[in-house]
Protein backbone atom coordinates (compact mmCIF):
# COMPACT_ATOMS: atom_id res chain seq x y z
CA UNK A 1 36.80 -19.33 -12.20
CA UNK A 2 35.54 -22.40 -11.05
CA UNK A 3 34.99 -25.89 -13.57
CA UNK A 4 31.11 -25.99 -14.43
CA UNK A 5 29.71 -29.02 -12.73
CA UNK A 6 28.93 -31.68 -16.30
CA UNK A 7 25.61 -32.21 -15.32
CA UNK A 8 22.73 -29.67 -15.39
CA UNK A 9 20.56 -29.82 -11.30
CA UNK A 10 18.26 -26.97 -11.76
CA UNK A 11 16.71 -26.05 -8.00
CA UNK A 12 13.35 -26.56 -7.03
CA UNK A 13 11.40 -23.57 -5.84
CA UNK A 14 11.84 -22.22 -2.24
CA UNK A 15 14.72 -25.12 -1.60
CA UNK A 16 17.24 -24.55 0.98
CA UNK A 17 21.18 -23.93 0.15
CA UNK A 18 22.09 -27.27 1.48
CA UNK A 19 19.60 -29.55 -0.28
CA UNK A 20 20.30 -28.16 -3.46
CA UNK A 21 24.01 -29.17 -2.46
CA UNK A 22 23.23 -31.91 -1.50
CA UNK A 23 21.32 -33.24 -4.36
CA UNK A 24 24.23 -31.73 -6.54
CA UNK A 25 26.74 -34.10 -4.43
CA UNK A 26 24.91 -36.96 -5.17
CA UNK A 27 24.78 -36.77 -8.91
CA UNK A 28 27.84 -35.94 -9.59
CA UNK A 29 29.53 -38.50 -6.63
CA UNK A 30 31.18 -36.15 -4.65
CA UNK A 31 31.69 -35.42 -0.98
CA UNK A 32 29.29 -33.09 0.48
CA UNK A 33 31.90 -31.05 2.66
CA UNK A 34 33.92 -30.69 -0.89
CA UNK A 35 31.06 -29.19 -2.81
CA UNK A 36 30.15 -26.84 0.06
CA UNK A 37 34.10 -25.92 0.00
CA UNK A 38 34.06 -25.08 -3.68
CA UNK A 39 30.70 -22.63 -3.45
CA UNK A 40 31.88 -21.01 -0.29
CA UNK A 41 34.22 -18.61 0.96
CA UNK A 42 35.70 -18.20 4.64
CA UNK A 43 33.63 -15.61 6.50
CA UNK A 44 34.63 -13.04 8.97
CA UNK A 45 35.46 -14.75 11.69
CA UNK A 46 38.12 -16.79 10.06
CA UNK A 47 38.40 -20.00 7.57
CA UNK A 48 36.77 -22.26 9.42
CA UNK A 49 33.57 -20.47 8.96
CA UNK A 50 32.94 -20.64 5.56
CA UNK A 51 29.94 -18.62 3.71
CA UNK A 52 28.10 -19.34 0.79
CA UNK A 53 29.05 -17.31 -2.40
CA UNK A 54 26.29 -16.81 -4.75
CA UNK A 55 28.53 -16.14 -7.07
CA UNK A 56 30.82 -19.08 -7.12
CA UNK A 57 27.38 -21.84 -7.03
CA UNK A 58 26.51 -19.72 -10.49
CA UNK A 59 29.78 -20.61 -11.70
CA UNK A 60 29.60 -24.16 -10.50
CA UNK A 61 26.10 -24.94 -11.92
CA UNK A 62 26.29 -22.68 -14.85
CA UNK A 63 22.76 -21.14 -13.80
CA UNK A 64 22.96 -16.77 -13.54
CA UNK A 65 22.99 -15.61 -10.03
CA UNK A 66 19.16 -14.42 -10.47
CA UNK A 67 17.64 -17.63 -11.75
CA UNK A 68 19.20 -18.91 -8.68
CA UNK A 69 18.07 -16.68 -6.53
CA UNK A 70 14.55 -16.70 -7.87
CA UNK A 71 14.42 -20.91 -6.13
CA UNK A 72 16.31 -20.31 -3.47
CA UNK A 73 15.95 -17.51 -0.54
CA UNK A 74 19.30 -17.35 0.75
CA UNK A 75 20.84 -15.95 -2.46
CA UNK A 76 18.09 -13.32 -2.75
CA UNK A 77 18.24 -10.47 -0.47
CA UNK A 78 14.74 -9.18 -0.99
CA UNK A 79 13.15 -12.69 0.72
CA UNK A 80 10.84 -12.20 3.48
CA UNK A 81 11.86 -14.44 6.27
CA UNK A 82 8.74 -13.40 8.50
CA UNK A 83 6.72 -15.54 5.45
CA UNK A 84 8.90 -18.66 5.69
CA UNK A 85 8.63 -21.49 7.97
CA UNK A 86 12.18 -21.44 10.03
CA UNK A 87 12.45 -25.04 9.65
CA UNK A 88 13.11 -27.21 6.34
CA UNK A 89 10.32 -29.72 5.15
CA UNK A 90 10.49 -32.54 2.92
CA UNK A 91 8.63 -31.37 -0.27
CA UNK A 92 5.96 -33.18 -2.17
CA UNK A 93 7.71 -35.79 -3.98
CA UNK A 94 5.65 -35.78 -6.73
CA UNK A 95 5.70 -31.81 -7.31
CA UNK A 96 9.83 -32.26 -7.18
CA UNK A 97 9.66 -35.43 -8.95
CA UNK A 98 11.63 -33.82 -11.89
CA UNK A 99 14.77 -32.65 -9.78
CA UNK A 100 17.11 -35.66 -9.34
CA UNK A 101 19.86 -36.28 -7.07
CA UNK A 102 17.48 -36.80 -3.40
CA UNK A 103 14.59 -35.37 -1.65
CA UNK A 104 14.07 -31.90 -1.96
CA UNK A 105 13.87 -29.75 1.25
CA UNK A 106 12.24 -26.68 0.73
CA UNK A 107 10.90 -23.88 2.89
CA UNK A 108 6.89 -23.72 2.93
CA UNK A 109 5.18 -20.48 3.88
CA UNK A 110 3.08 -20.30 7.31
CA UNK A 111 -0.23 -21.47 5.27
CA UNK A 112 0.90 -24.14 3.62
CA UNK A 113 -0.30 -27.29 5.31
CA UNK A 114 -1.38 -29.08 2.47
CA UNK A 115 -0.06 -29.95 -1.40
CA UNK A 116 -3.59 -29.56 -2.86
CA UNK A 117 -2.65 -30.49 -6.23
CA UNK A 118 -1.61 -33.93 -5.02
CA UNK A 119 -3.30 -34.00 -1.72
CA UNK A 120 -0.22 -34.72 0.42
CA UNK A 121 0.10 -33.47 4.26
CA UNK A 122 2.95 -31.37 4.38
CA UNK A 123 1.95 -30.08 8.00
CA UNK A 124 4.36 -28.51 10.40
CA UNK A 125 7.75 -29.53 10.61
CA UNK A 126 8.01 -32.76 12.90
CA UNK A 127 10.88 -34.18 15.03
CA UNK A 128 12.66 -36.94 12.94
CA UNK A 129 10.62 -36.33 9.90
CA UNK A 130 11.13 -38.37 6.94
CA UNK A 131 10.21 -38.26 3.03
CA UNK A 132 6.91 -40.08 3.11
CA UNK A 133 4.15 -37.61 3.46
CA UNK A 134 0.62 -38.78 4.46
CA UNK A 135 -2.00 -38.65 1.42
CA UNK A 136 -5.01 -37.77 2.52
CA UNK A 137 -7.68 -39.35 -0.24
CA UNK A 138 -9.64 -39.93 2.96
CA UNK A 139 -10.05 -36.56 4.54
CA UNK A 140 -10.67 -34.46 1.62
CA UNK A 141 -11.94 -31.88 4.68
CA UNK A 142 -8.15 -31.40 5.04
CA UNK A 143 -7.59 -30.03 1.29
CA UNK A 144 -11.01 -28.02 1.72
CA UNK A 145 -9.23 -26.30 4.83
CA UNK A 146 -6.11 -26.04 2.87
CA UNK A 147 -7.77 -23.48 0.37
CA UNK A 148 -9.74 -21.62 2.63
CA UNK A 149 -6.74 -21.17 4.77
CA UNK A 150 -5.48 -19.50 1.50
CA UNK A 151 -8.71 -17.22 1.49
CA UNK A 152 -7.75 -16.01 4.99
CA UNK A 153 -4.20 -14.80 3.65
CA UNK A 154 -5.18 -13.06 0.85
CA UNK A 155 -8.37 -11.69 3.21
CA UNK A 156 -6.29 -10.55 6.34
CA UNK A 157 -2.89 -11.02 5.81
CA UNK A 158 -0.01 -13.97 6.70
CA UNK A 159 0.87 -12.91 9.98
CA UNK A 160 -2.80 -11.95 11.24
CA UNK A 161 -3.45 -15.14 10.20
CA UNK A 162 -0.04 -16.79 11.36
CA UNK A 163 -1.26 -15.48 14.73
CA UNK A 164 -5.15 -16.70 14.81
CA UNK A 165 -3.87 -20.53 13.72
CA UNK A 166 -1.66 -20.52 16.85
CA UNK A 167 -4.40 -19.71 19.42
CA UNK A 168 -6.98 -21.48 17.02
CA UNK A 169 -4.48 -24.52 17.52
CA UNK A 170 -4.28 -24.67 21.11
CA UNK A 171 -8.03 -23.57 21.78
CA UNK A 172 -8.84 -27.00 19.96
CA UNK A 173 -6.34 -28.60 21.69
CA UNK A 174 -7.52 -27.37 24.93
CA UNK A 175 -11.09 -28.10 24.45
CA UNK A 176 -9.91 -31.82 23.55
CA UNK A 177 -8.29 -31.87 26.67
CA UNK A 178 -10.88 -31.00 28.54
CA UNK A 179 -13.89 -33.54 26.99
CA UNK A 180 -17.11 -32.99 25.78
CA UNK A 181 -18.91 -31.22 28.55
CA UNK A 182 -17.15 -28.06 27.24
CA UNK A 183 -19.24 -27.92 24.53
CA UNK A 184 -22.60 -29.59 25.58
CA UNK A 185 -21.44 -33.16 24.65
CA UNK A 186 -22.34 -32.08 21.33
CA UNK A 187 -19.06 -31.30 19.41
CA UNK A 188 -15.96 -31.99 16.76
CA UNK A 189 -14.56 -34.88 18.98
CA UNK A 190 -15.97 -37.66 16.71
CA UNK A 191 -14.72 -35.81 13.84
CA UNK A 192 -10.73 -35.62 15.82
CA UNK A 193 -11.11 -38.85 16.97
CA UNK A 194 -11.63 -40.39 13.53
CA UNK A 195 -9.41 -38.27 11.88
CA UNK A 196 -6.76 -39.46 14.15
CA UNK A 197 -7.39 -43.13 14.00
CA UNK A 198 -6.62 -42.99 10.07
CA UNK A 199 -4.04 -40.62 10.21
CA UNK A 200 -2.24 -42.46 12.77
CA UNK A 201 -3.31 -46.04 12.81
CA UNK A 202 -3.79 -47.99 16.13
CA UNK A 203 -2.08 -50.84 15.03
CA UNK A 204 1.09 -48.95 14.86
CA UNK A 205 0.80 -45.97 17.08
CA UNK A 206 4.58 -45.77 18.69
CA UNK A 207 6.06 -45.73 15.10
CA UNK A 208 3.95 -43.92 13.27
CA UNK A 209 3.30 -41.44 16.13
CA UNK A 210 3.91 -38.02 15.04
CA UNK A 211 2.89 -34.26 16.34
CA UNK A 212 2.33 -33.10 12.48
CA UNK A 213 -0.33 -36.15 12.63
CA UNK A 214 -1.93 -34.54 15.39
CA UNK A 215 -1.91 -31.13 14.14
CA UNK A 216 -3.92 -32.12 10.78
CA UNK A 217 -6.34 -34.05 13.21
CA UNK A 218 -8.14 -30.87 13.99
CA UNK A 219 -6.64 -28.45 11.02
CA UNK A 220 -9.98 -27.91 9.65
CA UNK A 221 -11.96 -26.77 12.71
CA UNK A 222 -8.27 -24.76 13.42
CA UNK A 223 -8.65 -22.88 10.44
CA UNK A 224 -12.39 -21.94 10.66
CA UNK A 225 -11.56 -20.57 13.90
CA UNK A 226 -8.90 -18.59 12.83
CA UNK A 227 -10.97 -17.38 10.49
CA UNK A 228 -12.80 -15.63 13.56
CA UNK A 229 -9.91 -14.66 15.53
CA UNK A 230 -8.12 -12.66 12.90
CA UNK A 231 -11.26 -10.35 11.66
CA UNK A 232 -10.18 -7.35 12.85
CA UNK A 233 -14.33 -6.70 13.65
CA UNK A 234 -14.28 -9.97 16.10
CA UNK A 235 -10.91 -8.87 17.68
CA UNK A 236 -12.49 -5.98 18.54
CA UNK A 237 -15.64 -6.91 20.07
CA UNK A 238 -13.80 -9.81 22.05
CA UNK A 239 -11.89 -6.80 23.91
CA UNK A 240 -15.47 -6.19 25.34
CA UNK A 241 -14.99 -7.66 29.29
CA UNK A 242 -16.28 -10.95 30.81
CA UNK A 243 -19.82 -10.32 31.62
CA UNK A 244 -20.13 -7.24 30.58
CA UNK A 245 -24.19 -6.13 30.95
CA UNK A 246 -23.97 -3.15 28.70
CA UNK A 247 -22.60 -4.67 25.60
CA UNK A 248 -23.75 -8.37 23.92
CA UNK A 249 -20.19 -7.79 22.00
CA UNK A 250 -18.49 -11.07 24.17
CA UNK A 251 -21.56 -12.91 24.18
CA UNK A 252 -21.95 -12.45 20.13
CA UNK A 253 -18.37 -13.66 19.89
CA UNK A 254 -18.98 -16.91 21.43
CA UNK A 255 -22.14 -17.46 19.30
CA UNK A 256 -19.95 -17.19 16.75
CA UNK A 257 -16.97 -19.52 18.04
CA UNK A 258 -19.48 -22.21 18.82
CA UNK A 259 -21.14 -21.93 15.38
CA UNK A 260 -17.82 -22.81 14.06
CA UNK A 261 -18.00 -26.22 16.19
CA UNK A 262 -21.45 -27.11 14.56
CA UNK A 263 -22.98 -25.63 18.29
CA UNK A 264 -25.59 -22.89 19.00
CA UNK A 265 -26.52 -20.45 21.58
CA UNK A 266 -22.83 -21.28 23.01
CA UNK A 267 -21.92 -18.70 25.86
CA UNK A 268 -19.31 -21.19 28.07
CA UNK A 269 -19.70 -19.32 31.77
CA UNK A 270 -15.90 -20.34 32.80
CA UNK A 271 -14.29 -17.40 32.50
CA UNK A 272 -10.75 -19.48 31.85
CA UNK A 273 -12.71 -20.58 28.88
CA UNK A 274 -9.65 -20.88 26.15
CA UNK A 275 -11.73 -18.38 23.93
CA UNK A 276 -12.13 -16.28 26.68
CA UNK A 277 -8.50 -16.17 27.56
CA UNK A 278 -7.53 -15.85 24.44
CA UNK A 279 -10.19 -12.47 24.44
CA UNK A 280 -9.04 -11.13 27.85
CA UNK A 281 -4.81 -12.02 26.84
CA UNK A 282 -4.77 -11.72 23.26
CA UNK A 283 -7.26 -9.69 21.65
CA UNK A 284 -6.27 -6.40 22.20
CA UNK A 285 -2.13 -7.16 21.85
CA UNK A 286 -0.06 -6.93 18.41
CA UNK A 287 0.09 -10.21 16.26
CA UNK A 288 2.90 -12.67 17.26
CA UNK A 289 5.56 -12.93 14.96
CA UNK A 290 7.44 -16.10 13.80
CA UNK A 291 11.13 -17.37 14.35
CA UNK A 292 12.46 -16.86 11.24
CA UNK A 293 15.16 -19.10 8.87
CA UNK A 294 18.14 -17.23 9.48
CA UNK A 295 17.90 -16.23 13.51
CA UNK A 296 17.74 -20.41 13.63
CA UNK A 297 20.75 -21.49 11.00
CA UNK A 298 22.54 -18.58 12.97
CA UNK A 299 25.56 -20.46 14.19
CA UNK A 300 26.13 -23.01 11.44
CA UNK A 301 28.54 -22.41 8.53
CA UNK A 302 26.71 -23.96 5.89
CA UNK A 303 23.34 -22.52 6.51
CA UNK A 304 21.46 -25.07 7.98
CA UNK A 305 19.17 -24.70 11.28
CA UNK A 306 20.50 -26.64 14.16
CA UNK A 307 19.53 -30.71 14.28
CA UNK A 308 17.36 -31.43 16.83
CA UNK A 309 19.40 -31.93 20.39
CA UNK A 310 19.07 -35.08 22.52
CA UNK A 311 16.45 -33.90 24.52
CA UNK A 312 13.60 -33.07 22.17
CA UNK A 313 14.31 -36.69 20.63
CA UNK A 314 14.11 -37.79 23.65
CA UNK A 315 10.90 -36.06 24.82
CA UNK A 316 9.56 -36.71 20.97
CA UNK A 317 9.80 -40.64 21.83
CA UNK A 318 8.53 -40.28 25.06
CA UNK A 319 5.27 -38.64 23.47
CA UNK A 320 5.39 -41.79 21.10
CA UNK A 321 5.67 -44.21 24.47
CA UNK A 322 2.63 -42.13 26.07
CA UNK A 323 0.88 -41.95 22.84
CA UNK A 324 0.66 -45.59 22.00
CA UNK A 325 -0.21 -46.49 25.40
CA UNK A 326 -3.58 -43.91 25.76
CA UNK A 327 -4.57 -42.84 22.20
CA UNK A 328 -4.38 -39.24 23.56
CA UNK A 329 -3.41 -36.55 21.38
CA UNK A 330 -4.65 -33.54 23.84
CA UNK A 331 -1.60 -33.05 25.12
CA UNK A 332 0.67 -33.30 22.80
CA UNK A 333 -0.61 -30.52 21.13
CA UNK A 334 -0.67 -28.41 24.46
CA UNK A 335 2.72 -28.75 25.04
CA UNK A 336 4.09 -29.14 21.15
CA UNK A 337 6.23 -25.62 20.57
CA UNK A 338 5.54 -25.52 16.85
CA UNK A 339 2.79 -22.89 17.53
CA UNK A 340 4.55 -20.93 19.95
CA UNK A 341 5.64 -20.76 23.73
CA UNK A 342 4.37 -17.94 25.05
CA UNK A 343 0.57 -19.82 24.84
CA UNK A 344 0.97 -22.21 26.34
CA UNK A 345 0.47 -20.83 29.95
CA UNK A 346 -2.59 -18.86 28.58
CA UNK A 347 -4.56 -21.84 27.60
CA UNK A 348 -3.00 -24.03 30.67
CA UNK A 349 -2.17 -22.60 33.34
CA UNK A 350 -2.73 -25.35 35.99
CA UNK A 351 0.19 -26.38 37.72
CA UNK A 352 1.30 -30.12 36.68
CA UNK A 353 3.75 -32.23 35.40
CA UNK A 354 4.77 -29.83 32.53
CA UNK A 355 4.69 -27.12 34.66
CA UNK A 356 8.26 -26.30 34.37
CA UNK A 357 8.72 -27.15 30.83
CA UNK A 358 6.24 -24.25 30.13
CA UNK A 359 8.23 -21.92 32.15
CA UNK A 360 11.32 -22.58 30.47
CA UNK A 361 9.48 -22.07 27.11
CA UNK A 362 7.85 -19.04 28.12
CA UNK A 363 11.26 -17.59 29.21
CA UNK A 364 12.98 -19.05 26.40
CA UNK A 365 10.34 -17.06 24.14
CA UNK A 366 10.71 -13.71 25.61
C-alpha cells in the first residue's frame, strides 16, 4: 500500500489527471515525474509506458476511488468523451479558488463559453493560453449568449448544437470577410468591430492577439444562428433547392437567418451564399462529431494531449504579426481549426494563399 500523501488536495470538478498531479506536486514539494511514478503502473507495452491506476491515486490522496472519479473523467468509465472539449482549459480562477497547489485545468463541455457566475471568457481552447481569462463586465451580450446557448442544449441536444455553432461560426466569419454589402450595409459589423477593439485592445494587438478573442467577438450572433441551424424544422426546409419556384421553404429560411442579423426581407441571390452552402452541403447530412479527449492524449503516458508542435506556434504568431498590422479578424476565424476542418472549403472555396493548408486539413479530417 502506498504512504497517504499528509496533506488533503481534493480535485476540482471535470479536472484532468495531470493537473490534479500537478497541483498535488506542488504542495507537497515533490517532482512531478515521481508523483506520476507512484499513481501509475507500466502498461502493456512495457515500463516505460506507464498508466494511471485509480486505485493507487485513492491510496495516495486518501479520497475512495468514486469520489475521485466523480471530478475527474479519466477514472470514471461511464464519461462521455463526445461531451468534452478534447483540449484542457484553464478554469475560472475564482470558481477553483479553493483548490491550492496551481491553476486548475479542467475539461469544459462543447457549450461552455462563458463562467456566468463570474462572467469570465473561458472560450475555446487557444494556442499558448495562459491563466488570465478575459472578464467581460463590458459585453454582458456575451453572458446573455452564454445562457441561451444553454437553452439550445437542453432544446436540441449537445451535438446538434455542437454542429450548428461550427457552421454558425464560420458563416459569421465569412460574412465578415466579405464586408457589408452582404447584408445591405446594414448589419452586426459595428457590433464585431467594437466587441473586438475591447476584447483585444489596439494598443497591444500582437500580444494580446488571440483566436479565443476572436471567437467571443461574434459568439452572440453565432449562437442565435445556431439556434436556426439546429431546429430540426429549419434543417428541413433548407434541403428545399436554390430557387426553387414551387416551395418559399429556402426563401423563408433566409428571412429567418437575416432576422437574426437585425435585417429583413433578406433573400442573398449568390448562390455560394455561406447560408446557402451550408443548406445545399450540410443540411441534409448527419451532425459532425467532435475529436474527443482520449483519441488526442493517445500516445502520451501520462494522459495528456500532445503540446502544440512548432508549426501551429509558429503560424499562431504569424496570425499575431498579421493581426496587429490590419485589425482583421476575418480570417483568422476562416482558417482557425477549433471548429472543424472539413468547413472550411464549404464556406471558402476560392483558391488563395491558404489554399493548401485547407487541403491538408480537409484530408487530415477525413
Amino acid at each position: 500500500m502506498l504512504r497517504r500523501l499528509p496533506i488533503p488536495i481534493p480535485p476540482a470538478a471535470n479536472e484532468t489527471v495531470k493537473s490534479y498531479l500537478l497541483r498535488l506536486a506542488t504542495v507537497h514539494d515533490v517532482i512531478y515525474q515521481e508523483m506520476w511514478t507512484w499513481v501509475s503502473v507500466p502498461g502493456d507495452a512495457g515500463a516505460k509506458a506507464r498508466v494511471l491506476c485509480g486505485q493507487r491515486l485513492a491510496e495516495a490522496t486518501g479520497y475512495a476511488l468514486d469520489h475521485l472519479a466523480k471530478a475527474l473523467p479519466e477514472l470514471n468509465p461511464d464519461t462521455d468523451w463526445l461531451l468534452l472539449r478534447d483540449t484542457p482549459q484553464f478554469a475560472c480562477s475564482r470558481c477553483t479558488a479553493r483548490h491550492g497547489g496551481g491553476h486548475v485545468m479542467r475539461l469544459f463541455a462543447h457549450h461552455e463559453y462563458a463562467c456566468r457566475r463570474h462572467g469570465y471568457w473561458l472560450g475555446p481552447p487557444d494556442v499558448g493560453q495562459d491563466h488570465s481569462l478575459r472578464h467581460l463586465a463590458d459585453l454582458p451580450e456575451i453572458l446573455s449568449a452564454q445562457r441561451k446557448h444553454h437553452r439550445l442544449v437542453r432544446a436540441y441536444g449537445p451535438i446538434p448544437v455542437f454542429d450548428a455553432l461550427i457552421h454558425a461560426f464560420k458563416i459569421c466569419a465569412v460574412l465578415w470577410k466579405n464586408g457589408p454589402e452582404e447584408t445591405y450595409g446594414d448589419s452586426r459589423w459595428w457590433h464585431w468591430d467594437q466587441r473586438l477593439d475591447r476584447i483585444i485592445p489596439k494598443t497591444d494587438s500582437q500580444k494580446m492577439f488571440s483566436h479565443s478573442g476572436c471567437y467571443a467577438a461574434i459568439y452572440p450572433e453565432a449562437v442565435t444562428i445556431a439556434g436556426l441551424l439546429a431546429s430540426p424544422t429549419w434543417r428541413a426546409k433548407a434541403t428545399a433547392p436554390f430557387g426553387d419556384p414551387d416551395t418559399d421553404d429556402r426563401w423563408e429560411l433566409c428571412e429567418q437567418f437575416g432576422l437574426r442579423l437585425g435585417l429583413r426581407e433578406y433573400y442573398p441571390e449568390d448562390q455560394k451564399h455561406p447560408l446557402h452552402l451550408w443548406a445545399d452541403h450540410h443540411a441534409a447530412q448527419p451532425h459532425m462529431t467532435p475529436t474527443t479527449f482520449p483519441e488526442r492524449r493517445l500516445k502520451n503516458t501520462d494522459g495528456t494531449p500532445p503540446a502544440p508542435s512548432t508549426r501551429t506556434l509558429r503560424k499562431h504568431h504569424q496570425a499575431a504579426r498579421y493581426f496587429a498590422k490590419n485589425r482583421y479578424a476575418a480570417n483568422t476565424l476562416i482558417y482557425h481549426h477549433h471548429t472543424n476542418a472539413p468547413v472550411i472549403e464549404t464556406y471558402y472555396p476560392q483558391p488563395g494563399p491558404y489554399a493548401r493548408q485547407r487541403a491538408r486539413l480537409a484530408e487530415t479530417a477525413n
